[in-house]
C-alpha atoms as a PDB file:
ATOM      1  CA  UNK A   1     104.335 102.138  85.760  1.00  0.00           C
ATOM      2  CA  UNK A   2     106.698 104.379  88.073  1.00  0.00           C
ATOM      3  CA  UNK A   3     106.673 103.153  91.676  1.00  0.00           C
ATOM      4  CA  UNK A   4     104.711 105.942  93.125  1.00  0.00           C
ATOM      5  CA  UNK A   5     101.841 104.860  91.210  1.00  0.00           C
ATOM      6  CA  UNK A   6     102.418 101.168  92.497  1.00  0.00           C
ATOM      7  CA  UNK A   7     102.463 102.061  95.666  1.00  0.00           C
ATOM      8  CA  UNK A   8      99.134 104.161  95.820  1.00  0.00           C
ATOM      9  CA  UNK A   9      97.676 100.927  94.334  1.00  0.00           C
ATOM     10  CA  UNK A  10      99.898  99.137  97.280  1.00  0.00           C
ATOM     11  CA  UNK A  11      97.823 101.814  99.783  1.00  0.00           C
ATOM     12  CA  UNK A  12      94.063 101.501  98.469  1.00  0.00           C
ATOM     13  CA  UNK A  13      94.296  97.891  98.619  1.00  0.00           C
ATOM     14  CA  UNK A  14      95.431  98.202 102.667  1.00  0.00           C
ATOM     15  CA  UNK A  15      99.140  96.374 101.681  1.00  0.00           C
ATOM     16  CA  UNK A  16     101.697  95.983 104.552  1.00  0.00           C
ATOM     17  CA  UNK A  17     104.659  95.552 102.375  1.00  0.00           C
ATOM     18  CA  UNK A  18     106.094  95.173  98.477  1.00  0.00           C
ATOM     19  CA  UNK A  19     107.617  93.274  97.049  1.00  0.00           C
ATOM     20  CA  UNK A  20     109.046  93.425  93.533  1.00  0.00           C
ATOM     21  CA  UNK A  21     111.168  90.683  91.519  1.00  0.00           C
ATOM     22  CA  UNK A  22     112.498  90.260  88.350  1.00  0.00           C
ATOM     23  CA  UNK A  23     110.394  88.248  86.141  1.00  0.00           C
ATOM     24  CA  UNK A  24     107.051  88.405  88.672  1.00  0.00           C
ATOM     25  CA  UNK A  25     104.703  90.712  88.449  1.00  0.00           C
ATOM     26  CA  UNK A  26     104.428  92.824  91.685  1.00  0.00           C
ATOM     27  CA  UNK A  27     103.184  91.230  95.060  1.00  0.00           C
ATOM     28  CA  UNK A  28     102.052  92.743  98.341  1.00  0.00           C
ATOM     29  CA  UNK A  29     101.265  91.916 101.699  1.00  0.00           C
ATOM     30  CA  UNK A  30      97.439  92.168 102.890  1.00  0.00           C
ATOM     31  CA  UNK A  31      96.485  90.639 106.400  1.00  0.00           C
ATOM     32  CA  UNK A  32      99.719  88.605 106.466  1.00  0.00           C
ATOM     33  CA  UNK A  33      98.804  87.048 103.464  1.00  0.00           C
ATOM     34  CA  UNK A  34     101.213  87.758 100.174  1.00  0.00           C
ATOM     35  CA  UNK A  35      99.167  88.275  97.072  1.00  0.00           C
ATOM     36  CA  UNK A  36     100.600  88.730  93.371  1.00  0.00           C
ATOM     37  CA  UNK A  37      99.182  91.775  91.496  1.00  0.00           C
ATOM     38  CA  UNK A  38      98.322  89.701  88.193  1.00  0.00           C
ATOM     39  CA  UNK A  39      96.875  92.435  86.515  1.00  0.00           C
ATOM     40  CA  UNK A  40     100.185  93.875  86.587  1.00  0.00           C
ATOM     41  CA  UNK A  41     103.123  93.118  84.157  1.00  0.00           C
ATOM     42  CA  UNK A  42     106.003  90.966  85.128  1.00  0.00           C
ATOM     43  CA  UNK A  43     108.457  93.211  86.128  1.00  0.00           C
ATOM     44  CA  UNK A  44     111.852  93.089  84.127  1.00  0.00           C
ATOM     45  CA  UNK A  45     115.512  94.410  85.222  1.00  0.00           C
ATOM     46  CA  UNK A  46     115.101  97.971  83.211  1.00  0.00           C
ATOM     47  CA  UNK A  47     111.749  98.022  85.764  1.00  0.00           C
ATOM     48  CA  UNK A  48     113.390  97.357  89.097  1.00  0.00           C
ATOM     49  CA  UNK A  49     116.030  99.063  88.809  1.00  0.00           C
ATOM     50  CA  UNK A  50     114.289 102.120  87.352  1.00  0.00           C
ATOM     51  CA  UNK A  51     111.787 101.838  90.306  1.00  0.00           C
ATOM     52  CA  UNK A  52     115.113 101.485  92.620  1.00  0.00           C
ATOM     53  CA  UNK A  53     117.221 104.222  91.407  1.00  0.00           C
ATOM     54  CA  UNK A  54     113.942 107.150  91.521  1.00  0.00           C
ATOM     55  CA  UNK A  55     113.893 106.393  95.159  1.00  0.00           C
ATOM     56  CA  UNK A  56     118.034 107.129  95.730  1.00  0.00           C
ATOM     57  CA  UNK A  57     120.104 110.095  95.817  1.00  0.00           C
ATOM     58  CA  UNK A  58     123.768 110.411  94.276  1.00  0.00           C
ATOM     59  CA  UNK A  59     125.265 108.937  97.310  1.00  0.00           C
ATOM     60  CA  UNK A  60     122.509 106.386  97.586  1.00  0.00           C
ATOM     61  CA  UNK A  61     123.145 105.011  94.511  1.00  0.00           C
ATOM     62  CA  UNK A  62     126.475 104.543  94.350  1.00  0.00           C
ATOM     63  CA  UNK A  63     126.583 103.120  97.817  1.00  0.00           C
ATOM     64  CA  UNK A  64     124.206 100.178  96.396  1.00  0.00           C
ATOM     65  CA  UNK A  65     126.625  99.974  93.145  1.00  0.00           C
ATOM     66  CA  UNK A  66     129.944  98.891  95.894  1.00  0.00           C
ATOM     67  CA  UNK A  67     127.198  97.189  98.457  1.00  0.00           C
ATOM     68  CA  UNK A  68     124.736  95.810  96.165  1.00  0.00           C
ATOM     69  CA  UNK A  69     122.320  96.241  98.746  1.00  0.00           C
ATOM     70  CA  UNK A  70     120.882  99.488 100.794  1.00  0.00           C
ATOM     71  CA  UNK A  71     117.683 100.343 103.103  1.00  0.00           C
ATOM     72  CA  UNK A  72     116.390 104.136 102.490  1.00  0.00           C
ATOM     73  CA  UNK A  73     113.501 105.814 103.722  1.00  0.00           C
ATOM     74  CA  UNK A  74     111.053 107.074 101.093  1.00  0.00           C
ATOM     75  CA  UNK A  75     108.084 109.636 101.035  1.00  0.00           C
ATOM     76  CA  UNK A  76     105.834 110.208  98.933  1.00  0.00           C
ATOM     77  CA  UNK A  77     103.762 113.909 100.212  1.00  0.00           C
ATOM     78  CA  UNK A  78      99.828 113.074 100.383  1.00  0.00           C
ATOM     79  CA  UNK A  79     100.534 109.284 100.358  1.00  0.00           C
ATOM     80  CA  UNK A  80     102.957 107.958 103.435  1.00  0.00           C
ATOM     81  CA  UNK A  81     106.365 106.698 103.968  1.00  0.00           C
ATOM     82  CA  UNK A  82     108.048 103.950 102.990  1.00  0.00           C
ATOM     83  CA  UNK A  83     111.671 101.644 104.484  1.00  0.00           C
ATOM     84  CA  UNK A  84     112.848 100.699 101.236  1.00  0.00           C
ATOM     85  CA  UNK A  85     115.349  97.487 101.034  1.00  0.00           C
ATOM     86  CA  UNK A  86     116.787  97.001  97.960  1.00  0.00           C
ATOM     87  CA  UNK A  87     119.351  93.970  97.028  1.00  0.00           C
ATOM     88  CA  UNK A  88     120.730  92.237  94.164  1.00  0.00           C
ATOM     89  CA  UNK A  89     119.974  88.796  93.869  1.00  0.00           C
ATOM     90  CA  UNK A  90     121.158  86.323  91.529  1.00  0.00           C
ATOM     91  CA  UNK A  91     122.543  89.460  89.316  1.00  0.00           C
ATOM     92  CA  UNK A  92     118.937  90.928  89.722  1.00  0.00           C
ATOM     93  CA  UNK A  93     117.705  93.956  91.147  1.00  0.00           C
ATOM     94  CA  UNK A  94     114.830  93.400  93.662  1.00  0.00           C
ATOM     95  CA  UNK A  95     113.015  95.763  96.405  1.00  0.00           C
ATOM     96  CA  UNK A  96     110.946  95.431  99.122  1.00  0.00           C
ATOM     97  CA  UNK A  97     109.003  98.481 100.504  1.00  0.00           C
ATOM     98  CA  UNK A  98     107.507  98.437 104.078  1.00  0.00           C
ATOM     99  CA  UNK A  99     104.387 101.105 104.292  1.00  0.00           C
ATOM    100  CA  UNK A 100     105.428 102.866 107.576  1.00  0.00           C
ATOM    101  CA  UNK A 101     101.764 104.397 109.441  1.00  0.00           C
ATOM    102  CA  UNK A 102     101.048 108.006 109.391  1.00  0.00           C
ATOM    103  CA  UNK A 103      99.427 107.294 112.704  1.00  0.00           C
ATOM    104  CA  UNK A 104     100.713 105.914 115.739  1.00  0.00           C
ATOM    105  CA  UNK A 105      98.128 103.970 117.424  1.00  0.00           C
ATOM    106  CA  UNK A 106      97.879 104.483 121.001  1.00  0.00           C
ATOM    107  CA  UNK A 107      97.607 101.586 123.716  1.00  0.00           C
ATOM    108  CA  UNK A 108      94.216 101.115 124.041  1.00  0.00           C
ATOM    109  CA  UNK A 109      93.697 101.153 120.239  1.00  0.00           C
ATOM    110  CA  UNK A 110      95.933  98.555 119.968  1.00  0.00           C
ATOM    111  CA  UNK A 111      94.156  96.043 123.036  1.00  0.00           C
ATOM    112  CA  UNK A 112      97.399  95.769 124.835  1.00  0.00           C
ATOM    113  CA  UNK A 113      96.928  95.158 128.802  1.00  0.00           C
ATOM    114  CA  UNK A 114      96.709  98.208 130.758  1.00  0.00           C
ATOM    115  CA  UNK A 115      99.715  97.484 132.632  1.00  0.00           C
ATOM    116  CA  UNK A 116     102.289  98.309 129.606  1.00  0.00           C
ATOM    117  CA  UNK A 117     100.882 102.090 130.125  1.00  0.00           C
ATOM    118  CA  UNK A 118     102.453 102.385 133.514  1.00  0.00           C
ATOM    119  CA  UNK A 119     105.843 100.498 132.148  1.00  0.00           C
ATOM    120  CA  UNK A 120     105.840 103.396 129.531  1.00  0.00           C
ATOM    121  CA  UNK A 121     105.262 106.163 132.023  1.00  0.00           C
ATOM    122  CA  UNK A 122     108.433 104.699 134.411  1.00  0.00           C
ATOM    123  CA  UNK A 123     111.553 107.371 133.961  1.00  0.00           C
ATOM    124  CA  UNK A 124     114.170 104.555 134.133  1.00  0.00           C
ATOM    125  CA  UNK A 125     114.728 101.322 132.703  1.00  0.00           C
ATOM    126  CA  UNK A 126     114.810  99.635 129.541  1.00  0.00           C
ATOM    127  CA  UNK A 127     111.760  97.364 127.407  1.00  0.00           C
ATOM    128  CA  UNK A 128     113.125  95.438 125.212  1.00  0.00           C
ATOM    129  CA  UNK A 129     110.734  95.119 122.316  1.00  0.00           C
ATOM    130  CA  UNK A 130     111.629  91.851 120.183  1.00  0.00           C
ATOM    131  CA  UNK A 131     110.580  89.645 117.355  1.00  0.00           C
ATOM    132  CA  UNK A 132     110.597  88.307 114.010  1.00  0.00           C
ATOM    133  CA  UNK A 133     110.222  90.744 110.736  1.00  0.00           C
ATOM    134  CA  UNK A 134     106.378  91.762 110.489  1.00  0.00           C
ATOM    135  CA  UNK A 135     105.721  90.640 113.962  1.00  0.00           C
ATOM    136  CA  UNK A 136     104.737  93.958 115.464  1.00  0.00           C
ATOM    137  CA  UNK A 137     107.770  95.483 117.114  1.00  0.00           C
ATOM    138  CA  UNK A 138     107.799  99.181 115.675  1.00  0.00           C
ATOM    139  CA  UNK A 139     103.275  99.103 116.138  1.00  0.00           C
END
């Protein structure tokens, strides 16, 4: 399976994130909640890094050969965009893929208090917008 396949799967199913591992079969992120795909195949190192590399440019690629680890932004036309971390691990090439929204919510979509509208409209000053991985900071 080529990753743009796995991650239209990833997108039907409503998945946050994805993660793929050496010797698991893929597993994404619905509701907070990480859930293996065990319909799918274990993944194995040709897979990873196969999935990796058709994501990467040249210079991409060789930076994660000296690094052994790079973030990338990925699109995919008709199906979204991606952040893309990709690390070695124990001599193994894994990836996690973030699915970044087409939309931007607004405010009131998202139930947040009235008042953060007029912080947003102020011309000076700085919000500092902080938290833990998957904890809402870029929504």
């Amino acid at each position: 399976m080529n990753i743009n396949d796995l991650l239209k799967i990833a997108i039907e199913r409503k998945a946050s994130d994805i993660h793929l591992k050496v010797g698991s079969s893929p597993v994404i992120r619905i509701d907070g909640d990480l859930q293996p795909m065990a319909e799918m195949k274990r993944l194995m190192q040709e897979d990873t890094i196969q999935m990796a590399f058709s994501m990467m440019n040249a210079r991409q690629k060789q930076r994660f050969k000296e690094e052994y680890e790079i973030d990338i932004a990925y699109s995919v036309p008709g199906l979204g965009r991606f952040r893309v971390n990709v690390f070695q691990q124990r001599g193994a090439v894994g990836l996690v893929l973030r699915v970044i929204p087409a939309r931007i919510l607004t405010i009131r979509e998202l139930m947040l208090p009235p008042v953060l509208e007029k912080i947003c409209e102020e011309r000076r000053g700085m919000v500092l917008c902080t938290g833990t991985t998957g904890s809402g900071k870029s929504t």
